[in-house]
Protein backbone atom coordinates (compact mmCIF):
# COMPACT_ATOMS: atom_id res chain seq x y z
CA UNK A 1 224.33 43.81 187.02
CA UNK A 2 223.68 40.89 184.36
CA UNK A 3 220.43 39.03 185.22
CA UNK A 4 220.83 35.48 186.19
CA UNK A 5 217.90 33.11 185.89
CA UNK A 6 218.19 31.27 189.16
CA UNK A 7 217.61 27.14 190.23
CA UNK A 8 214.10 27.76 190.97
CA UNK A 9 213.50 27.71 186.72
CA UNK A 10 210.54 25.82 186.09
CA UNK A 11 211.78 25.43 182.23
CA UNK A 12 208.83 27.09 180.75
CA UNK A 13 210.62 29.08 178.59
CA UNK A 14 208.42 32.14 178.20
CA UNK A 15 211.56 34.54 178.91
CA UNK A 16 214.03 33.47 176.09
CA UNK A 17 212.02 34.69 173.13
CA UNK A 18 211.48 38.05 175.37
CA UNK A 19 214.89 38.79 175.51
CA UNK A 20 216.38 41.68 172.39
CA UNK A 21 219.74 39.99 172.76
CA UNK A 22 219.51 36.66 172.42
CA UNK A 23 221.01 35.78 175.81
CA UNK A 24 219.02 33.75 177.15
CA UNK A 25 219.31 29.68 176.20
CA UNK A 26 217.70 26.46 176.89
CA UNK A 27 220.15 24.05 179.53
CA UNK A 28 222.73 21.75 177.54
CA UNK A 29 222.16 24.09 174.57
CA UNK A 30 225.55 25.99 173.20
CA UNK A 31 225.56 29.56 173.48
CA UNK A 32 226.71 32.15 170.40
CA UNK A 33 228.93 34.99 170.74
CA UNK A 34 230.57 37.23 167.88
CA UNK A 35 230.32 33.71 165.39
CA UNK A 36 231.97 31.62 168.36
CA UNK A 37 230.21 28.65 170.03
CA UNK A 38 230.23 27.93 174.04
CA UNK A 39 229.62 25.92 175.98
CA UNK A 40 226.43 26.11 177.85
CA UNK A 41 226.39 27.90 180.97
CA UNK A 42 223.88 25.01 182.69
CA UNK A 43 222.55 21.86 181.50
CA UNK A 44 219.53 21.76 183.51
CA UNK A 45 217.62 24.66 183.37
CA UNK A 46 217.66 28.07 181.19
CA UNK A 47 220.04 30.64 181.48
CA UNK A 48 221.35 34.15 180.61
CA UNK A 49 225.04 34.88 179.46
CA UNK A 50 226.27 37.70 180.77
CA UNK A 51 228.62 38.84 177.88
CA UNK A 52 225.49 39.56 175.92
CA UNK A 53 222.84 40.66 179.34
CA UNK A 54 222.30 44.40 178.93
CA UNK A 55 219.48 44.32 181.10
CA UNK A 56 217.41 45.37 178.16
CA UNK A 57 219.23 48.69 178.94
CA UNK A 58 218.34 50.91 175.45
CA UNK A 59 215.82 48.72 174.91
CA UNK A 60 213.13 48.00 177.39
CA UNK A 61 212.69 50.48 181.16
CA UNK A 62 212.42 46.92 182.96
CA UNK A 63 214.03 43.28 181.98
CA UNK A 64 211.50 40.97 180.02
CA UNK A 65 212.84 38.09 181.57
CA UNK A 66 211.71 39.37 184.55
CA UNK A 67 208.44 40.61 183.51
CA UNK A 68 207.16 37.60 181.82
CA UNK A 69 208.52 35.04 184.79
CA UNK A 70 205.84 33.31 186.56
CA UNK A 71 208.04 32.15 189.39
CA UNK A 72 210.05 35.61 189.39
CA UNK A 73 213.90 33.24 188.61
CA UNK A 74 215.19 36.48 186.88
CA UNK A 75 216.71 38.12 189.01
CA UNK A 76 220.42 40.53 189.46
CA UNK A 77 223.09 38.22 189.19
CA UNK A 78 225.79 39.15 192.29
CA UNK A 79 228.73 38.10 190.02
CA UNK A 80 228.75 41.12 187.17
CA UNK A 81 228.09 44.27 188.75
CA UNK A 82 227.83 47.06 185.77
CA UNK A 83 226.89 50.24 185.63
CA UNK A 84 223.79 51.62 182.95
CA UNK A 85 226.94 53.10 180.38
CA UNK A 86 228.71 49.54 180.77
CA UNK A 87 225.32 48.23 179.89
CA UNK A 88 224.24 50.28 177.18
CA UNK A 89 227.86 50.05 175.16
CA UNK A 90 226.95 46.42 175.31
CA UNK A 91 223.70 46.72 174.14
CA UNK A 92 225.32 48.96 170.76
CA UNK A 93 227.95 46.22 170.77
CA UNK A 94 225.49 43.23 170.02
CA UNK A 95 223.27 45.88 168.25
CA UNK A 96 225.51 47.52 165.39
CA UNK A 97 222.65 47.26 162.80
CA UNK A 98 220.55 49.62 165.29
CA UNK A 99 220.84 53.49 166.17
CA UNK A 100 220.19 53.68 169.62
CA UNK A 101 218.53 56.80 171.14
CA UNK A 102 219.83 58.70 174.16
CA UNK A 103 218.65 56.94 177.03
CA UNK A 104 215.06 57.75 178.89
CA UNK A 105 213.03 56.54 181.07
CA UNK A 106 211.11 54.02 178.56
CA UNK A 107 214.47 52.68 177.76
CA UNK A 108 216.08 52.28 180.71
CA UNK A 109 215.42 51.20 184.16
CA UNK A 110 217.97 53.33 186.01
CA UNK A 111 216.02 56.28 184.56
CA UNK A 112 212.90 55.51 186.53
């Protein structure tokens, strides 16, 4: 599943420069995808899109949203249910510039 960063956001913004995808945004701010501008997701607290969430999946064995939340807001979102490949051939997606190792514990939370 994507993360979702829930109503219970305090704004503090310690999770969006934690994230290696640049998913997460500011509310009201326009999000960037493949060159493309959208519209923001919400305009009153932060959020994460999930076209670029890979639940730091190749990257990180737990989300840094999560990790660095002090009112634990990051959480699975219900809506987009994926499974660790789905997640990982995202993460190569946004990541083109970066060979990726097979996947391990330290890179993946499904590993644990």
């Amino acid at each position: 599943m994507a993360t979702m960063i829930t109503e219970e956001c305090i704004n503090c913004g310690a999770c969006e420069p934690e994230c290696p995808n640049t998913a997460i945004y500011a509310g009201g701010v326009q999000w960037e995808l493949n060159g493309q501008m959208h519209d923001a997701l919400s305009n009153d607290f932060y959020y994460i899109v999930p076209e670029k969430c890979t639940e730091c999946v190749g990257h990180f064995d737990q989300e840094q949203c999560a990790a660095v939340c002090p009112v634990d807001c990051c959480v699975p979102d219900p809506n987009h249910a994926e499974t660790e490949d789905q997640l990982f051939a995202r993460a190569k997606k946004l990541h083109t510039d970066r060979q990726f190792a097979e996947l391990t514990a330290a890179t993946s939370h499904y590993r644990k």
